[in-house]
Protein backbone atom coordinates (compact mmCIF):
# COMPACT_ATOMS: atom_id res chain seq x y z
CA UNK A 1 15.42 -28.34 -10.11
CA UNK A 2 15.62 -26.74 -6.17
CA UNK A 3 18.81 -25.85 -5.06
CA UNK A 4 17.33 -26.09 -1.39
CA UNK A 5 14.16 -26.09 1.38
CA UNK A 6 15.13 -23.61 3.67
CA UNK A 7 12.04 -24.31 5.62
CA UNK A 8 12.34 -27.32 7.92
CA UNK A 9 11.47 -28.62 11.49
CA UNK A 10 12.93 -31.15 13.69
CA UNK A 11 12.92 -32.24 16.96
CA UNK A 12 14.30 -29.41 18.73
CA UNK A 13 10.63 -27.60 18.37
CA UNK A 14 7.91 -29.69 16.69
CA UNK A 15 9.22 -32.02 14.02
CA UNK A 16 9.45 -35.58 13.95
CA UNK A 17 12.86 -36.09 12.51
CA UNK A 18 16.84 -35.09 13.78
CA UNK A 19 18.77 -32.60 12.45
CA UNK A 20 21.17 -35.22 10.42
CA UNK A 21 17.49 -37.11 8.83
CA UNK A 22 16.57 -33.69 7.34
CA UNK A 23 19.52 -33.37 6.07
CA UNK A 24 19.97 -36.90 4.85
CA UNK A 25 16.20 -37.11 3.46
CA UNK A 26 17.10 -33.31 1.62
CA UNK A 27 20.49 -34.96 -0.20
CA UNK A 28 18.17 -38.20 -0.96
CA UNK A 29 15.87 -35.34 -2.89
CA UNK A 30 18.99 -34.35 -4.64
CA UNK A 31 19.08 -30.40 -2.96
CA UNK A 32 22.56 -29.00 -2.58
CA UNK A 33 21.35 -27.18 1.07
CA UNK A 34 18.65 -27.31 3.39
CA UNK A 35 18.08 -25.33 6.44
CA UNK A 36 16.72 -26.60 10.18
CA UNK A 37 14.66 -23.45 10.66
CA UNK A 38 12.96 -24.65 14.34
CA UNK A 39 10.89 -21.89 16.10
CA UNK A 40 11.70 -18.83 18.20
CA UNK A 41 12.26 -19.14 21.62
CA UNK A 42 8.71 -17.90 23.03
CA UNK A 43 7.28 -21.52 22.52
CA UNK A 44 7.69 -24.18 25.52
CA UNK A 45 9.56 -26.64 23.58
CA UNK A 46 12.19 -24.41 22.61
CA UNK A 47 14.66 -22.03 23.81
CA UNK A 48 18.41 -20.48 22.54
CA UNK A 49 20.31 -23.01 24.01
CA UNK A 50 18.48 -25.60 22.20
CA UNK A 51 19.34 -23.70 18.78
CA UNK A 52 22.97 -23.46 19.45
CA UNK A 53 22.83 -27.35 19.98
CA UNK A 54 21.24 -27.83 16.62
CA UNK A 55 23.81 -25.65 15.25
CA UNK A 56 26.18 -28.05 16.23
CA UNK A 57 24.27 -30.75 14.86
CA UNK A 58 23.80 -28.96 11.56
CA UNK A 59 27.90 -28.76 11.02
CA UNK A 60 28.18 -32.48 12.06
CA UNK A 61 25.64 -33.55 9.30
CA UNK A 62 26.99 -31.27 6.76
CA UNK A 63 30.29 -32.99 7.35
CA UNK A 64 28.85 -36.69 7.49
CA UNK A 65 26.72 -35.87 4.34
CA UNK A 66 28.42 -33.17 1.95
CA UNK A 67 25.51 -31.27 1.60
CA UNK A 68 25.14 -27.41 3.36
CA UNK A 69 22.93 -27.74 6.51
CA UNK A 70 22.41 -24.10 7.61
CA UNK A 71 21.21 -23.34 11.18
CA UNK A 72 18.57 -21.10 11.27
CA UNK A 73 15.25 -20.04 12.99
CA UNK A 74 11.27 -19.20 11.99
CA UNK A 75 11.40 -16.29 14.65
CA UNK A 76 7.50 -15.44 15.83
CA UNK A 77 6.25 -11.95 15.23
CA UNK A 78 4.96 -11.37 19.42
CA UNK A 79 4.07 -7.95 19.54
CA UNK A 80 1.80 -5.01 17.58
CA UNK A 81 5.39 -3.40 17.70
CA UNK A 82 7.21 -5.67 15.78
CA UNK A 83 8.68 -7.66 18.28
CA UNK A 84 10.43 -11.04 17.47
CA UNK A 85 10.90 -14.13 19.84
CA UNK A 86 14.94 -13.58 19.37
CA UNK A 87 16.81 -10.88 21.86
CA UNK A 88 19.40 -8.66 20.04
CA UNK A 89 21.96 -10.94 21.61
CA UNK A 90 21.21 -13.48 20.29
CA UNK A 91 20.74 -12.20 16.74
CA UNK A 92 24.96 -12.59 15.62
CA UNK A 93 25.02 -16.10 16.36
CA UNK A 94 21.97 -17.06 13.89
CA UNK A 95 22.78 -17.77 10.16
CA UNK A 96 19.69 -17.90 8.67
CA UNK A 97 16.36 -15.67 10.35
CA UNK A 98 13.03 -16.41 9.23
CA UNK A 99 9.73 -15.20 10.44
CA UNK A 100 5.77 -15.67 10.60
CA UNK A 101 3.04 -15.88 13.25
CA UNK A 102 2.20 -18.41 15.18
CA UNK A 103 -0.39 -18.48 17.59
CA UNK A 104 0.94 -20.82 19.78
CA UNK A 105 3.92 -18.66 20.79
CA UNK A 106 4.06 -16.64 23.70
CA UNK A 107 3.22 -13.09 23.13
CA UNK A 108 4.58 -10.21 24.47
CA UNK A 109 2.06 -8.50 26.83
CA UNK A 110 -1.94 -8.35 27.33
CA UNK A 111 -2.89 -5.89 25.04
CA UNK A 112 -0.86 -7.55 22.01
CA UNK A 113 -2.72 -10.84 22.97
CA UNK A 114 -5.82 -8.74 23.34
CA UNK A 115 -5.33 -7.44 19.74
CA UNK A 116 -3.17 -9.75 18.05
CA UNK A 117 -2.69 -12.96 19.19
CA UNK A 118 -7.15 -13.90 20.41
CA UNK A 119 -8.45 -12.49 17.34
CA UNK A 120 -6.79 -15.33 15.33
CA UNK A 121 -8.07 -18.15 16.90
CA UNK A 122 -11.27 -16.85 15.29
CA UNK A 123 -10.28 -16.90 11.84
CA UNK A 124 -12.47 -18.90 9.84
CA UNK A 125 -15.48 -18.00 11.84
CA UNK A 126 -15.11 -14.02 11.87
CA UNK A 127 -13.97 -11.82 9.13
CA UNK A 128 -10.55 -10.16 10.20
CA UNK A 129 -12.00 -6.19 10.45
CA UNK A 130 -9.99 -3.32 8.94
CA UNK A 131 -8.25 -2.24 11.74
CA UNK A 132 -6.87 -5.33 13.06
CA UNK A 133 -6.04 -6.03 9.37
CA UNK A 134 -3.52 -2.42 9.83
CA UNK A 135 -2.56 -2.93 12.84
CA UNK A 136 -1.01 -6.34 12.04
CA UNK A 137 0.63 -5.46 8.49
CA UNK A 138 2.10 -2.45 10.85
CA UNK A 139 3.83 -4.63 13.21
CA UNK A 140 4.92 -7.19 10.03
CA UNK A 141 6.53 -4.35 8.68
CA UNK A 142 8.09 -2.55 11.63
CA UNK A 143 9.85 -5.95 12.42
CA UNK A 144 10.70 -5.71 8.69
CA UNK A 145 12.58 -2.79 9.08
CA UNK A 146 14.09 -3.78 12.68
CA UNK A 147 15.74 -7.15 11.93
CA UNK A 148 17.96 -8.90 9.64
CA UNK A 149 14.95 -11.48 8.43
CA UNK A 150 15.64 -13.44 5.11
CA UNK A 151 12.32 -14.73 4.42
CA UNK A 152 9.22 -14.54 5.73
CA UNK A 153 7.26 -17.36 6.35
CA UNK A 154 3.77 -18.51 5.16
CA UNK A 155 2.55 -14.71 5.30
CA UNK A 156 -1.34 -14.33 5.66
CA UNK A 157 -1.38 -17.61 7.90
CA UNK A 158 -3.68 -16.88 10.44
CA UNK A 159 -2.66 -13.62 11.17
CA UNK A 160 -4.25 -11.62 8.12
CA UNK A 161 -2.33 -8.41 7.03
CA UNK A 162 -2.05 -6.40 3.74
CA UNK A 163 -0.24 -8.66 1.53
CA UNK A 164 0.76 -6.28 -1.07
CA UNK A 165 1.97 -3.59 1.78
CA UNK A 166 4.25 -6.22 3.59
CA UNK A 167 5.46 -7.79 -0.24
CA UNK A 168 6.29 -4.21 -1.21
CA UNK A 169 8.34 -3.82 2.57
CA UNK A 170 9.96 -6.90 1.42
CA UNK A 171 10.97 -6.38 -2.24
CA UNK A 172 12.42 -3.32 -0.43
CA UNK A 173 15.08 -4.26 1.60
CA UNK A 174 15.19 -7.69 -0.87
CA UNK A 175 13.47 -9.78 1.62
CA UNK A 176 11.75 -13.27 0.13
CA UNK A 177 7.88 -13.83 0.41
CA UNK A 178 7.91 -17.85 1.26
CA UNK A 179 4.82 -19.86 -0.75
CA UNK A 180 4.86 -22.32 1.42
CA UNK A 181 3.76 -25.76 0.44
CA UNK A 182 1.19 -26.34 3.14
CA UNK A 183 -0.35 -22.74 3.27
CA UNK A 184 -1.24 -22.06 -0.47
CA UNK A 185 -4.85 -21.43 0.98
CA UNK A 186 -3.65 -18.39 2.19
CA UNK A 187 -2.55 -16.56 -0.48
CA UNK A 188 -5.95 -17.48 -2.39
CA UNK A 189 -6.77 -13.50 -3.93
CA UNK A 190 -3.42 -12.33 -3.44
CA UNK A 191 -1.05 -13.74 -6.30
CA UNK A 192 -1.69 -10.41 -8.27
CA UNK A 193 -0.76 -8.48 -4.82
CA UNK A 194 2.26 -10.28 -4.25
CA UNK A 195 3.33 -10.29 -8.06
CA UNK A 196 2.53 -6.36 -8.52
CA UNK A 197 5.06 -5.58 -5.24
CA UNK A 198 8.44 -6.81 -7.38
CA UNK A 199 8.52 -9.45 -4.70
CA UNK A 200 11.15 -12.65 -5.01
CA UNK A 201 9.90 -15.33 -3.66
CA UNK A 202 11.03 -19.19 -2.16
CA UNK A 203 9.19 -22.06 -2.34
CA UNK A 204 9.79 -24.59 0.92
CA UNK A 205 8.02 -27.14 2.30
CA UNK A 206 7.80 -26.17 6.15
CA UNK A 207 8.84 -29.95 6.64
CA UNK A 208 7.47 -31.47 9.96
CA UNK A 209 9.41 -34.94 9.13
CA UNK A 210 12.17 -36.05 7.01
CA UNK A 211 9.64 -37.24 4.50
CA UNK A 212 8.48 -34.15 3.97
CA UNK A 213 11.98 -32.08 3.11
CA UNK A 214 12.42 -31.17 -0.56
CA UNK A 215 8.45 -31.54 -1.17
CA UNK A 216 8.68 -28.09 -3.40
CA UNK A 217 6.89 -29.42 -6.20
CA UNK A 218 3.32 -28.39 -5.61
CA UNK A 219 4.10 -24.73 -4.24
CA UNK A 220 6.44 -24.08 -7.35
CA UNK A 221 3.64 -25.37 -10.05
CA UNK A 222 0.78 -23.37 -7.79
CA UNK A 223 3.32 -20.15 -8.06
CA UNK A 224 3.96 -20.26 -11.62
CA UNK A 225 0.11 -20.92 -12.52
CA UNK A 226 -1.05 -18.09 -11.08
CA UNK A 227 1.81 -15.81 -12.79
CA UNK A 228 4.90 -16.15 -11.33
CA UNK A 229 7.57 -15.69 -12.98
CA UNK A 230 10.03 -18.56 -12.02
CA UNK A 231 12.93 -16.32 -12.08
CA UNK A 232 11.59 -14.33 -9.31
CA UNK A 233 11.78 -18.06 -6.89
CA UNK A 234 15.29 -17.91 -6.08
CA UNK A 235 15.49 -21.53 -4.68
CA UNK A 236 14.77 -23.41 -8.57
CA UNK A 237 17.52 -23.45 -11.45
CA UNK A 238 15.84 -25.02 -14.21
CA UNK A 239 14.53 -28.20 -15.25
């Protein structure tokens, strides 16, 4: 049904489970790939040289196992400029760039804390205002435009933007919108924004454990109930 999860954590940031148990636990699911997609190097338990280790782990599973184990990253979005955790550098030797928000990631100076990062931890509480609405989807799109990013992950997860404005920056430059399987809170009022920008999507699971990889189920059915056509979700092939 999925070819893949291209979504996944292990214990080189903050999952639970080694590179070859992902993989192991995704060919037990019956995918044909799965991607280690740990975080960008502005959180403590991470760095680059910890990413070219999994990448070595990745090709040693994919050869134990037979399945494709791609080495990848969920770079953070640090600054109102459209920074990324990942230096230019360091770009060539990733296969597979992903990126969201997190607000546990080191950001890039005061004023993007000031205006990005502190508002966040309010969410819930406050409503997000207008301009720090704009000034987020800005810096979403301007690292759109800057980087070589395949998906981006959980979008309107704590940092709130114009869904329909990034989607559209996406469908552009054939980008994928990620409904991820533990977020679909977040994209409650925006199905019709997302569907209207000519958007594909991927459904993953943002897997924290082995047991979670290949848990695509419940985003797919959520996608397609709400209007999604399911030839627009790249990662399923049929029944």
């Amino acid at each position: 049904m999925f070819k893949g999860d291209y979504h996944t954590h292990t214990v080189f940031s903050d999952g639970k489970g080694t590179v070859l148990e992902n993989a192991a636990a995704a060919k037990e699911k019956g995918l044909l790939e799965v991607a280690i997609t740990d975080h960008g190097f502005n959180i403590p338990t991470m760095s680059y040289k910890k990413y070219l280790e999994a990448k070595d782990r990745c090709k040693e599973a994919e050869d134990a196992l037979g399945i494709r184990v791609i080495s990848g990253i969920e770079a953070n979005l640090i600054s109102l400029e459209g920074d990324i955790d990942v230096k230019e550098e360091e770009l060539p030797s990733i296969d597979y760039l992903t990126m969201g928000f997190h607000k546990f990631a080191w950001f890039n100076g005061l004023k993007d804390f000031m205006k990005m990062y502190a508002v966040t931890y309010f969410n819930g509480l406050l409503s997000t205002s207008e301009k720090s609405v704009e000034r987020n989807t800005q810096a979403m799109i301007s690292a759109i435009n800057r980087y070589p990013i395949r998906v981006i992950t959980h979008i309107n997860h704590s940092l709130k933007v114009d869904v329909h404005r990034v989607a559209t920056a996406c469908a552009d430059k054939d980008i994928f919108i990620e409904i991820n399987a533990k977020h679909l809170q977040d994209l409650d009022g925006q199905w019709e924004h997302l569907i209207k920008s000519g958007v594909r999507f991927i459904v993953n699971s943002d897997a924290h454990s082995p047991a979670e990889v290949g848990e695509l189920s419940a985003a797919f059915d959520a996608a397609v109930e709400k209007g999604v056509e399911k030839d627009r979700i790249v990662n399923y092939y049929g029944e």
